[in-house]
Structure formats: structure tokens, C-alpha cells
PDB file of N, CA and C in Angstrom:
ATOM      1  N   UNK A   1       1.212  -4.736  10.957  1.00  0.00           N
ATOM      2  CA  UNK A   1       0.759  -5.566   9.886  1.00  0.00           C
ATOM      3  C   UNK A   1       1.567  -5.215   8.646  1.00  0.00           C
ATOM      4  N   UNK A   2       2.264  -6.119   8.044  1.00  0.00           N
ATOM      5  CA  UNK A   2       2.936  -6.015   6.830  1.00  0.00           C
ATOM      6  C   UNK A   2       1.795  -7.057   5.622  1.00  0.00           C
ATOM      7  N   UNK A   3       2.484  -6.180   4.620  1.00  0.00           N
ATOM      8  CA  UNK A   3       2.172  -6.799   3.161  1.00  0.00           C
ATOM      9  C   UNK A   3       2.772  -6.179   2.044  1.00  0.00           C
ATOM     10  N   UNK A   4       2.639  -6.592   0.816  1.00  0.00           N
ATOM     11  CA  UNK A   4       3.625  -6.609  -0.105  1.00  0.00           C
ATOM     12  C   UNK A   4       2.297  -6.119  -1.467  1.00  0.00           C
ATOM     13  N   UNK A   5       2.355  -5.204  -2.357  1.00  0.00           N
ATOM     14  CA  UNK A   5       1.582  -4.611  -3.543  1.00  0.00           C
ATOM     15  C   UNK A   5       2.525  -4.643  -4.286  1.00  0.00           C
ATOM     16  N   UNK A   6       1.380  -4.715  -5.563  1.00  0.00           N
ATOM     17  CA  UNK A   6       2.331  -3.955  -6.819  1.00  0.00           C
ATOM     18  C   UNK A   6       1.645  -2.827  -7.524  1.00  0.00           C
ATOM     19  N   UNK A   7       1.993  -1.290  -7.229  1.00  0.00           N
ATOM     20  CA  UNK A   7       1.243  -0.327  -8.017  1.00  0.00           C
ATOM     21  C   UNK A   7       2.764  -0.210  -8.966  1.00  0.00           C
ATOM     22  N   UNK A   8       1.824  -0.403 -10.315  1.00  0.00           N
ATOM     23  CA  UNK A   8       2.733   0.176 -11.091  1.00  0.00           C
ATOM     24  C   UNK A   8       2.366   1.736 -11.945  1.00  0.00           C
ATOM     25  N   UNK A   9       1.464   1.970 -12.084  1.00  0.00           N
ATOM     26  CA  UNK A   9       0.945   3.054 -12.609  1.00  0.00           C
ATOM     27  C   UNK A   9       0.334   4.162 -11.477  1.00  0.00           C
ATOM     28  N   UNK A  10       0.662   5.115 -11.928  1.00  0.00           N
ATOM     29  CA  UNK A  10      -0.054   6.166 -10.924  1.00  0.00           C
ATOM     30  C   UNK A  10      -1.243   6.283 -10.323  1.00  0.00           C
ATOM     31  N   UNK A  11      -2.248   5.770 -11.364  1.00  0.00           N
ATOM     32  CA  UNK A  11      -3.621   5.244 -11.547  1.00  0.00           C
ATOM     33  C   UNK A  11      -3.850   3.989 -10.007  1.00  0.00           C
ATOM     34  N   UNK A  12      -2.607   2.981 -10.357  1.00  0.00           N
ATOM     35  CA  UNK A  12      -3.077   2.111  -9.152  1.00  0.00           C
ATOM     36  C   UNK A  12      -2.335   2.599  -7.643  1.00  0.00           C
ATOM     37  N   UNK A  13      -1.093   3.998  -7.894  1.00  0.00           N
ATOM     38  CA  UNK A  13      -0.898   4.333  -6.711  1.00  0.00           C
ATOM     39  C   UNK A  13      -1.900   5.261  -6.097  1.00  0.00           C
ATOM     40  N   UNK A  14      -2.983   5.982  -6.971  1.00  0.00           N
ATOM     41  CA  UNK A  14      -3.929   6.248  -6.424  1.00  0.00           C
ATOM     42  C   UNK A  14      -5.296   5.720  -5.854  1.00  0.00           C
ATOM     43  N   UNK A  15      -5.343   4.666  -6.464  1.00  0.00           N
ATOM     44  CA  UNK A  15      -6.202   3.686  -5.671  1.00  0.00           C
ATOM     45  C   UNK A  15      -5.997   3.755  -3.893  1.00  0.00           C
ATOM     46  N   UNK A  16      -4.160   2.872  -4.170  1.00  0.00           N
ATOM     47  CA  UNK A  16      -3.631   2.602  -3.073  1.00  0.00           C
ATOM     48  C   UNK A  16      -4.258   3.781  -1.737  1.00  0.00           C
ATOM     49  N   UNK A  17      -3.889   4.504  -2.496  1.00  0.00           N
ATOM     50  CA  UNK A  17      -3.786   6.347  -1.076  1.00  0.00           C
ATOM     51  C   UNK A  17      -4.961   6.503  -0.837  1.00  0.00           C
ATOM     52  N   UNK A  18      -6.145   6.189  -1.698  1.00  0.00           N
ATOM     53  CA  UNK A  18      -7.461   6.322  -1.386  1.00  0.00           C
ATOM     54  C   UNK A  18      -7.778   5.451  -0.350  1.00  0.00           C
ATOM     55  N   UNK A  19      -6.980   4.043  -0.447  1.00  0.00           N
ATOM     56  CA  UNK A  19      -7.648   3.236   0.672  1.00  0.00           C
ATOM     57  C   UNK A  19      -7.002   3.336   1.477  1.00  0.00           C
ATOM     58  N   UNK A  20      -5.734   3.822   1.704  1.00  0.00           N
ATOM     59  CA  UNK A  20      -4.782   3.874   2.750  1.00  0.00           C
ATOM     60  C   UNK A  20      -5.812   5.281   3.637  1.00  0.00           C
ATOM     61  N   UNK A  21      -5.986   6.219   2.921  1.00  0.00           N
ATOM     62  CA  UNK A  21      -6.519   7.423   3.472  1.00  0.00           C
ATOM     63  C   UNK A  21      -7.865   6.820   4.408  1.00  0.00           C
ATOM     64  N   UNK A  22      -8.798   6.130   3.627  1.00  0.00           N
ATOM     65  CA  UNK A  22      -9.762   5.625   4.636  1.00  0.00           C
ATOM     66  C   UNK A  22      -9.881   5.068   5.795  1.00  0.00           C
ATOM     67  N   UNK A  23      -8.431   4.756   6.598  1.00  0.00           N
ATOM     68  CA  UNK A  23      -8.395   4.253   7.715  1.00  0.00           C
ATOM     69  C   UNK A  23      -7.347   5.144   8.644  1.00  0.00           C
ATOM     70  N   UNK A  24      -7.597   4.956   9.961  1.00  0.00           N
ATOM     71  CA  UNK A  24      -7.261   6.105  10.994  1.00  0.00           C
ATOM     72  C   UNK A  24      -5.816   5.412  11.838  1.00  0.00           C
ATOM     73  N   UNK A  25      -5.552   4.968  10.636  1.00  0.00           N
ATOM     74  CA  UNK A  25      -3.818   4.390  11.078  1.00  0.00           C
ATOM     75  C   UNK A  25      -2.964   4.752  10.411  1.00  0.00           C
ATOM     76  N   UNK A  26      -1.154   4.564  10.883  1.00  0.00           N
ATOM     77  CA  UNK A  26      -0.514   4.903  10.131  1.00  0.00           C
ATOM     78  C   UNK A  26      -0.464   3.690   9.039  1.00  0.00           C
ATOM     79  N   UNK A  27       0.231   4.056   7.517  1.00  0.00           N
ATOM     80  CA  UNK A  27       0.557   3.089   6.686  1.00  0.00           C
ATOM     81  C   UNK A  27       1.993   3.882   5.728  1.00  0.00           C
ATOM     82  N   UNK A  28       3.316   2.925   5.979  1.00  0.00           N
ATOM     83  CA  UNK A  28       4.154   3.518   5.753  1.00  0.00           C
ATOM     84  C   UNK A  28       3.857   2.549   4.375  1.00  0.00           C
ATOM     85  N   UNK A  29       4.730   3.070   3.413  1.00  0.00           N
ATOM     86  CA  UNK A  29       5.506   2.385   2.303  1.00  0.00           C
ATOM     87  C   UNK A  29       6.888   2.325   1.801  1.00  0.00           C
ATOM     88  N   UNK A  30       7.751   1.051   1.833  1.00  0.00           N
ATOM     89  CA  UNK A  30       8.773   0.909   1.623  1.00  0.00           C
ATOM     90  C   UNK A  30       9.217   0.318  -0.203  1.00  0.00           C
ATOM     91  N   UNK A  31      10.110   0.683  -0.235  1.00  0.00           N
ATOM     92  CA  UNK A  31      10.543  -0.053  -1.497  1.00  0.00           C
ATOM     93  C   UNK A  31      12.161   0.456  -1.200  1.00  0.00           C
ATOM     94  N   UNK A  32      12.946  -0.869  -1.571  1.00  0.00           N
ATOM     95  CA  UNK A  32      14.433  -0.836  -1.135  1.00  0.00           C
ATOM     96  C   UNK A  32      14.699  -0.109   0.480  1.00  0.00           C
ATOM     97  N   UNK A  33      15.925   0.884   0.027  1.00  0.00           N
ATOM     98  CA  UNK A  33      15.819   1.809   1.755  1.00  0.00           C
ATOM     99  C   UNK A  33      15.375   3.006   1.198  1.00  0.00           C
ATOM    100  N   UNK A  34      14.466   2.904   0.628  1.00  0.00           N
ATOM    101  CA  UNK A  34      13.587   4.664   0.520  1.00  0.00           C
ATOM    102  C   UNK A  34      11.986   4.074   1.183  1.00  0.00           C
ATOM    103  N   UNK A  35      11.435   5.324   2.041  1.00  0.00           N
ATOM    104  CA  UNK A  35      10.280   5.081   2.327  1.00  0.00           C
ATOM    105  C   UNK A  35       9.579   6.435   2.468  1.00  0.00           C
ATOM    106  N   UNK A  36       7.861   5.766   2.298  1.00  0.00           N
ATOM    107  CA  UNK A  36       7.230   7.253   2.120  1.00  0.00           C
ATOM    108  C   UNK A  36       6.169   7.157   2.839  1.00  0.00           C
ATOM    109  N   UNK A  37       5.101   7.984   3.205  1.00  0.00           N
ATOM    110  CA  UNK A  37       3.637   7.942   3.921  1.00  0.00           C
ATOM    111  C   UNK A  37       2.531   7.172   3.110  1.00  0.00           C
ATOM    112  N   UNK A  38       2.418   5.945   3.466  1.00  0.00           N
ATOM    113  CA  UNK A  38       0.941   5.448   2.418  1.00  0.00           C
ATOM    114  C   UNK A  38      -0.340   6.184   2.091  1.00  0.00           C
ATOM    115  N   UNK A  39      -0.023   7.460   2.806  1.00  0.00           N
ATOM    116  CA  UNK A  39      -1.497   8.779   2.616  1.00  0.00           C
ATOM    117  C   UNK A  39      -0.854   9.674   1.941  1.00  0.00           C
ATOM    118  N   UNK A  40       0.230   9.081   1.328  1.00  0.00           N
ATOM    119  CA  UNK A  40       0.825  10.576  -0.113  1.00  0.00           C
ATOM    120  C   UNK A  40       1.026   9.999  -0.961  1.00  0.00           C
ATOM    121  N   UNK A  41       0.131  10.915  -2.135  1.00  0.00           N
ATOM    122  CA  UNK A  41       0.180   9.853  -3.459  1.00  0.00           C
ATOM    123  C   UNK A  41       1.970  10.534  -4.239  1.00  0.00           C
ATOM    124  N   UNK A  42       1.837  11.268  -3.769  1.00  0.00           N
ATOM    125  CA  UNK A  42       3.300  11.837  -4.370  1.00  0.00           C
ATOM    126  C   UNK A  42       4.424  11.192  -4.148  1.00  0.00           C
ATOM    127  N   UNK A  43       4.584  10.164  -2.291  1.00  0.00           N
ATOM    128  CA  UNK A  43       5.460   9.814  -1.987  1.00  0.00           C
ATOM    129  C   UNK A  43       5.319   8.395  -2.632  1.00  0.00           C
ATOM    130  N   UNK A  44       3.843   8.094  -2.567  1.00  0.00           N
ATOM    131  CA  UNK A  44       3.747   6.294  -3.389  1.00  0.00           C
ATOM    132  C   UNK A  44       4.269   6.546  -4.130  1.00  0.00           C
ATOM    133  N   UNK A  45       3.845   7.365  -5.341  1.00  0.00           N
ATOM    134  CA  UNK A  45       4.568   7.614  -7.045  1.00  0.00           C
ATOM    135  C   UNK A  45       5.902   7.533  -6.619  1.00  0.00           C
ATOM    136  N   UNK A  46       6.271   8.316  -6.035  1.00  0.00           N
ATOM    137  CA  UNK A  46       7.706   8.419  -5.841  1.00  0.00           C
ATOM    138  C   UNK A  46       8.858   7.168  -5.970  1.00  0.00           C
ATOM    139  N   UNK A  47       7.940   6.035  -5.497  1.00  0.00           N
ATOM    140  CA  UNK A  47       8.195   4.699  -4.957  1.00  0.00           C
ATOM    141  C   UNK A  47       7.699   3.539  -6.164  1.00  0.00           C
ATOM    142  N   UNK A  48       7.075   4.105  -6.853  1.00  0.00           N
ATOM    143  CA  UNK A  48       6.709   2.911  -8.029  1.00  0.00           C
ATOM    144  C   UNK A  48       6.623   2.342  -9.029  1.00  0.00           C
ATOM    145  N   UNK A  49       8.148   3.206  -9.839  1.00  0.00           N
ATOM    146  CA  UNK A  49       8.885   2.437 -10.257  1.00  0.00           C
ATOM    147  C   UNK A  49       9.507   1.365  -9.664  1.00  0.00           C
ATOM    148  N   UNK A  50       9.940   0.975  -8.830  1.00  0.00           N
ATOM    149  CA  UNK A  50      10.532  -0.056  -7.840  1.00  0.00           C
ATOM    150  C   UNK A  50       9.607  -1.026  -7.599  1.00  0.00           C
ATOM    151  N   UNK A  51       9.509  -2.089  -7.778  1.00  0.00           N
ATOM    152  CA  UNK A  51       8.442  -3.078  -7.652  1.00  0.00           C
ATOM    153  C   UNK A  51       9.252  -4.200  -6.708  1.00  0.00           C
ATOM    154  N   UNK A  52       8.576  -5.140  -5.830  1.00  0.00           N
ATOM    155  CA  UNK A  52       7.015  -4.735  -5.097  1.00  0.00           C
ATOM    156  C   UNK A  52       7.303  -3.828  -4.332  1.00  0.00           C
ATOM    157  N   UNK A  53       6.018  -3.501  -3.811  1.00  0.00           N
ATOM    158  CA  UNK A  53       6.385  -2.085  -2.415  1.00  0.00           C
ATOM    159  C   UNK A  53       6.043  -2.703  -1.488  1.00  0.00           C
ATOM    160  N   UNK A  54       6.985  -2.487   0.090  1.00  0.00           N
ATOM    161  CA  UNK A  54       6.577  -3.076   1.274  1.00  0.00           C
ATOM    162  C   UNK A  54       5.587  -2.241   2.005  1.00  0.00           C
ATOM    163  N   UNK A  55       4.346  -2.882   2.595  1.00  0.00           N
ATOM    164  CA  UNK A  55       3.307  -1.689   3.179  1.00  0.00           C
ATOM    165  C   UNK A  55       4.119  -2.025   4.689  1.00  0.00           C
ATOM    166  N   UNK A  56       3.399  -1.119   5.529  1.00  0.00           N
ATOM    167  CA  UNK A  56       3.811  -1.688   7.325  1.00  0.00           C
ATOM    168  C   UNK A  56       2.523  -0.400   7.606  1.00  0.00           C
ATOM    169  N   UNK A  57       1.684  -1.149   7.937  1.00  0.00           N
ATOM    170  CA  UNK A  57       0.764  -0.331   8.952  1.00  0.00           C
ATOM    171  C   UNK A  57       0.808  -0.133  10.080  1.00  0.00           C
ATOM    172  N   UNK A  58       0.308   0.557  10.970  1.00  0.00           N
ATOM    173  CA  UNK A  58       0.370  -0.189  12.316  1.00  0.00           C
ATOM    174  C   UNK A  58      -0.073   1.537  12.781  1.00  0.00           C
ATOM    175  N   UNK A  59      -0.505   0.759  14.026  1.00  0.00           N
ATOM    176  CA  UNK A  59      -1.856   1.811  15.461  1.00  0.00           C
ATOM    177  C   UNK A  59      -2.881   1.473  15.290  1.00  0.00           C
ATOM    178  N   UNK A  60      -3.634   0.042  14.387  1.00  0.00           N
ATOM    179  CA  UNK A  60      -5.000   0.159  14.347  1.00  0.00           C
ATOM    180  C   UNK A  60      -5.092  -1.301  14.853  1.00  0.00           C
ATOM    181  N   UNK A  61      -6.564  -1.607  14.733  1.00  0.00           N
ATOM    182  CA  UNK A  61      -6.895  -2.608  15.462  1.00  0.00           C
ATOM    183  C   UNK A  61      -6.488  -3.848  14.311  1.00  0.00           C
ATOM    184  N   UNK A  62      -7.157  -5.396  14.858  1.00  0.00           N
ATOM    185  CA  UNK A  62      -6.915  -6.547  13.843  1.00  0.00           C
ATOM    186  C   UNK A  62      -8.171  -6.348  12.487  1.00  0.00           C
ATOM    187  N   UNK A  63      -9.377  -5.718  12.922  1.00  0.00           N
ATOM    188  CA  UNK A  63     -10.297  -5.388  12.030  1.00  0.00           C
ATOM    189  C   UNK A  63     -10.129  -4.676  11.084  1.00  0.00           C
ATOM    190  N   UNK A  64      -9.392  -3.394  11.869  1.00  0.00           N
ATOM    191  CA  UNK A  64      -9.160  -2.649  10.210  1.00  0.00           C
ATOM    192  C   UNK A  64      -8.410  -2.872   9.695  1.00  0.00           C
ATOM    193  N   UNK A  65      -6.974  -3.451  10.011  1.00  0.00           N
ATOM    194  CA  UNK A  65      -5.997  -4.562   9.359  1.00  0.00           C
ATOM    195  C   UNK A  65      -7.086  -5.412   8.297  1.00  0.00           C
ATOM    196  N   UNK A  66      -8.050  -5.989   8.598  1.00  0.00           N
ATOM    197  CA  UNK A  66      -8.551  -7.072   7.724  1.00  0.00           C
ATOM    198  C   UNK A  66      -9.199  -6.081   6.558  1.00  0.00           C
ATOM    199  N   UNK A  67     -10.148  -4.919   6.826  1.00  0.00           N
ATOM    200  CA  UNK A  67     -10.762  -4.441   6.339  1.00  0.00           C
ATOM    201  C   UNK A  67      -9.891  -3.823   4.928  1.00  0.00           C
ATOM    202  N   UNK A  68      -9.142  -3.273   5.692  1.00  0.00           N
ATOM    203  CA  UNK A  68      -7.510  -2.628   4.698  1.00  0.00           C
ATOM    204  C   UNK A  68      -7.141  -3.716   3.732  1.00  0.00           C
ATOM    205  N   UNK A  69      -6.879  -4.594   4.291  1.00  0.00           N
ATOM    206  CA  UNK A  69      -5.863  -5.831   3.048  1.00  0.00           C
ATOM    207  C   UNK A  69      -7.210  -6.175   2.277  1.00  0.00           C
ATOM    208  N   UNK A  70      -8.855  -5.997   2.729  1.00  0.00           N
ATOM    209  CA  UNK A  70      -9.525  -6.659   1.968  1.00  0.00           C
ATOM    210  C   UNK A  70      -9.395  -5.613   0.871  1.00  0.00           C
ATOM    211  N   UNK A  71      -9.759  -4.735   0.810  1.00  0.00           N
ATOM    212  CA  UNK A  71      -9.428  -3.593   0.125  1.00  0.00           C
ATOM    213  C   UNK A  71      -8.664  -3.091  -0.441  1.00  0.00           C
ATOM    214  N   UNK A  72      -7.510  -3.479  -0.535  1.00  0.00           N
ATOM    215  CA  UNK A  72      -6.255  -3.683  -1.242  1.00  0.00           C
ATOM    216  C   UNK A  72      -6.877  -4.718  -2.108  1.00  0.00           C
ATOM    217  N   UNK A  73      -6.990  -5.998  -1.625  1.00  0.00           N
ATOM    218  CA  UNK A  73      -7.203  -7.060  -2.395  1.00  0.00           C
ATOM    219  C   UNK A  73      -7.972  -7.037  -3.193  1.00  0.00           C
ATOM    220  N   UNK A  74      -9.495  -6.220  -3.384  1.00  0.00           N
ATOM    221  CA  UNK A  74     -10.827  -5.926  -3.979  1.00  0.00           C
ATOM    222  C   UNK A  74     -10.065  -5.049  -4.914  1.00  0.00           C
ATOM    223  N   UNK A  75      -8.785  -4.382  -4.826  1.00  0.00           N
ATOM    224  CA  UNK A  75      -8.421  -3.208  -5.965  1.00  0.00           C
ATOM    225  C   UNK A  75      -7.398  -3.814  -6.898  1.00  0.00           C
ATOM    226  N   UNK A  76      -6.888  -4.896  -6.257  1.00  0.00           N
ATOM    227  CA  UNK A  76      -6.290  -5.794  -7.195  1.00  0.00           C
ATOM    228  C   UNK A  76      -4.531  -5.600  -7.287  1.00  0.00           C
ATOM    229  N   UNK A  77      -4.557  -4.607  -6.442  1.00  0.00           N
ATOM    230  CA  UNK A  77      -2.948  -4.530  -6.073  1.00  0.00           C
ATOM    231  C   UNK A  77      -1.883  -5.720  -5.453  1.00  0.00           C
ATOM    232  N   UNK A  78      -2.628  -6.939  -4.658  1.00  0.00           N
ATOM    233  CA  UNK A  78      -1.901  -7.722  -3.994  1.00  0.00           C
ATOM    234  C   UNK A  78      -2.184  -8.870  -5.037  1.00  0.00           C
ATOM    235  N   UNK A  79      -0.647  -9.161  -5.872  1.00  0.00           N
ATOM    236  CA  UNK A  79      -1.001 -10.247  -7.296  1.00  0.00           C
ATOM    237  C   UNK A  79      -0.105 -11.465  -6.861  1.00  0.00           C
ATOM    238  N   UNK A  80      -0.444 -12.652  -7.311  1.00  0.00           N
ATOM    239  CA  UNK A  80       0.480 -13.492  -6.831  1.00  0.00           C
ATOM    240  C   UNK A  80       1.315 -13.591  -7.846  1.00  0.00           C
ATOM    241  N   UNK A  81       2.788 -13.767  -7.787  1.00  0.00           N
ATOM    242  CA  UNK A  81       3.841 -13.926  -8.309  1.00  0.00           C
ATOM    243  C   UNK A  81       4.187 -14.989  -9.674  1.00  0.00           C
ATOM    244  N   UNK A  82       4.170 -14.242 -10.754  1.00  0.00           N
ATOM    245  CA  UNK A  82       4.314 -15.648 -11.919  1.00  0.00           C
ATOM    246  C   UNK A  82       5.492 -16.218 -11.964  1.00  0.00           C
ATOM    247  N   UNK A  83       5.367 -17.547 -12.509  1.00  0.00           N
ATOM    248  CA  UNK A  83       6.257 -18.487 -12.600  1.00  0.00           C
ATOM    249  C   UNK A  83       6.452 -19.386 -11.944  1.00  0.00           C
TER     250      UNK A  83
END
């Protein structure tokens, strides 16, 4: 399962890791060709200056896929694009 965030502050890369941490899958994070563990807030930070960040989850079922993006979405990280 892919999707696309925008943490720009540390504040919302810790959101991110909190919800990434709540589920028993992996969740990588990409931005350009650097990538980090979506369960390290050190490696998100690392990553967020660079806007957007690519998520890629994957080992879990379609539920916690839904449960995850809802949760992302409830934190307000997934914004739609102006202009």
C-alpha cells in the first residue's frame, strides 16, 4: 500500500511514528532516493525537509491498510494539493 504525506514539522513527524508504531506492519518512508523506517521518528525528521514523503507499507492485511490511512487522514497529514 502506497501513499503520499506532508509532515513538515517534527510535531507532525511525530504524529506520523505514533501511528505508524500502532500497527504490526512494516512502513517504509521515502522522499527522493533517501529512505527511512516509518517507526523512527529520527529517520522521518531526517526526511522532512523534503516534501511530500512517499509511505510504502506492506505485510499487513487490507484492514489495517484502511485503518492506517484513516489515521493518517484523522491527523491531517494527507492534504490535497493547492492550485
Amino acid at each position: 500500500m502506497r501513499l503520499r504525506i506532508y509532515a513538515k514539522t517534527t510535531d507532525e513527524a511525530k504524529v506520523f511514528t505514533d501511528i505508524a508504531t500502532k500497527y504490526d506492519f512494516n512502513v517504509d518512508v521515502k522522499s527522493g532516493k533517501n529512505y527511512a523506517d516509518g517507526k523512527s521518528l529520527l529517520g522521518v525528521c531526517s526526511l522532512c525537509s523534503s516534501l511530500p514523503l512517499d509511505i510504502d507499507a506492506h505485510g499487513g492485511t487490507s484492514e489495517q491498510y484502511s485503518a492506517f490511512v484513516n489515521d493518517i487522514k484523522a491527523a491531517g497529514l494527507i492534504r490535497r494539493k493547492k492550485g
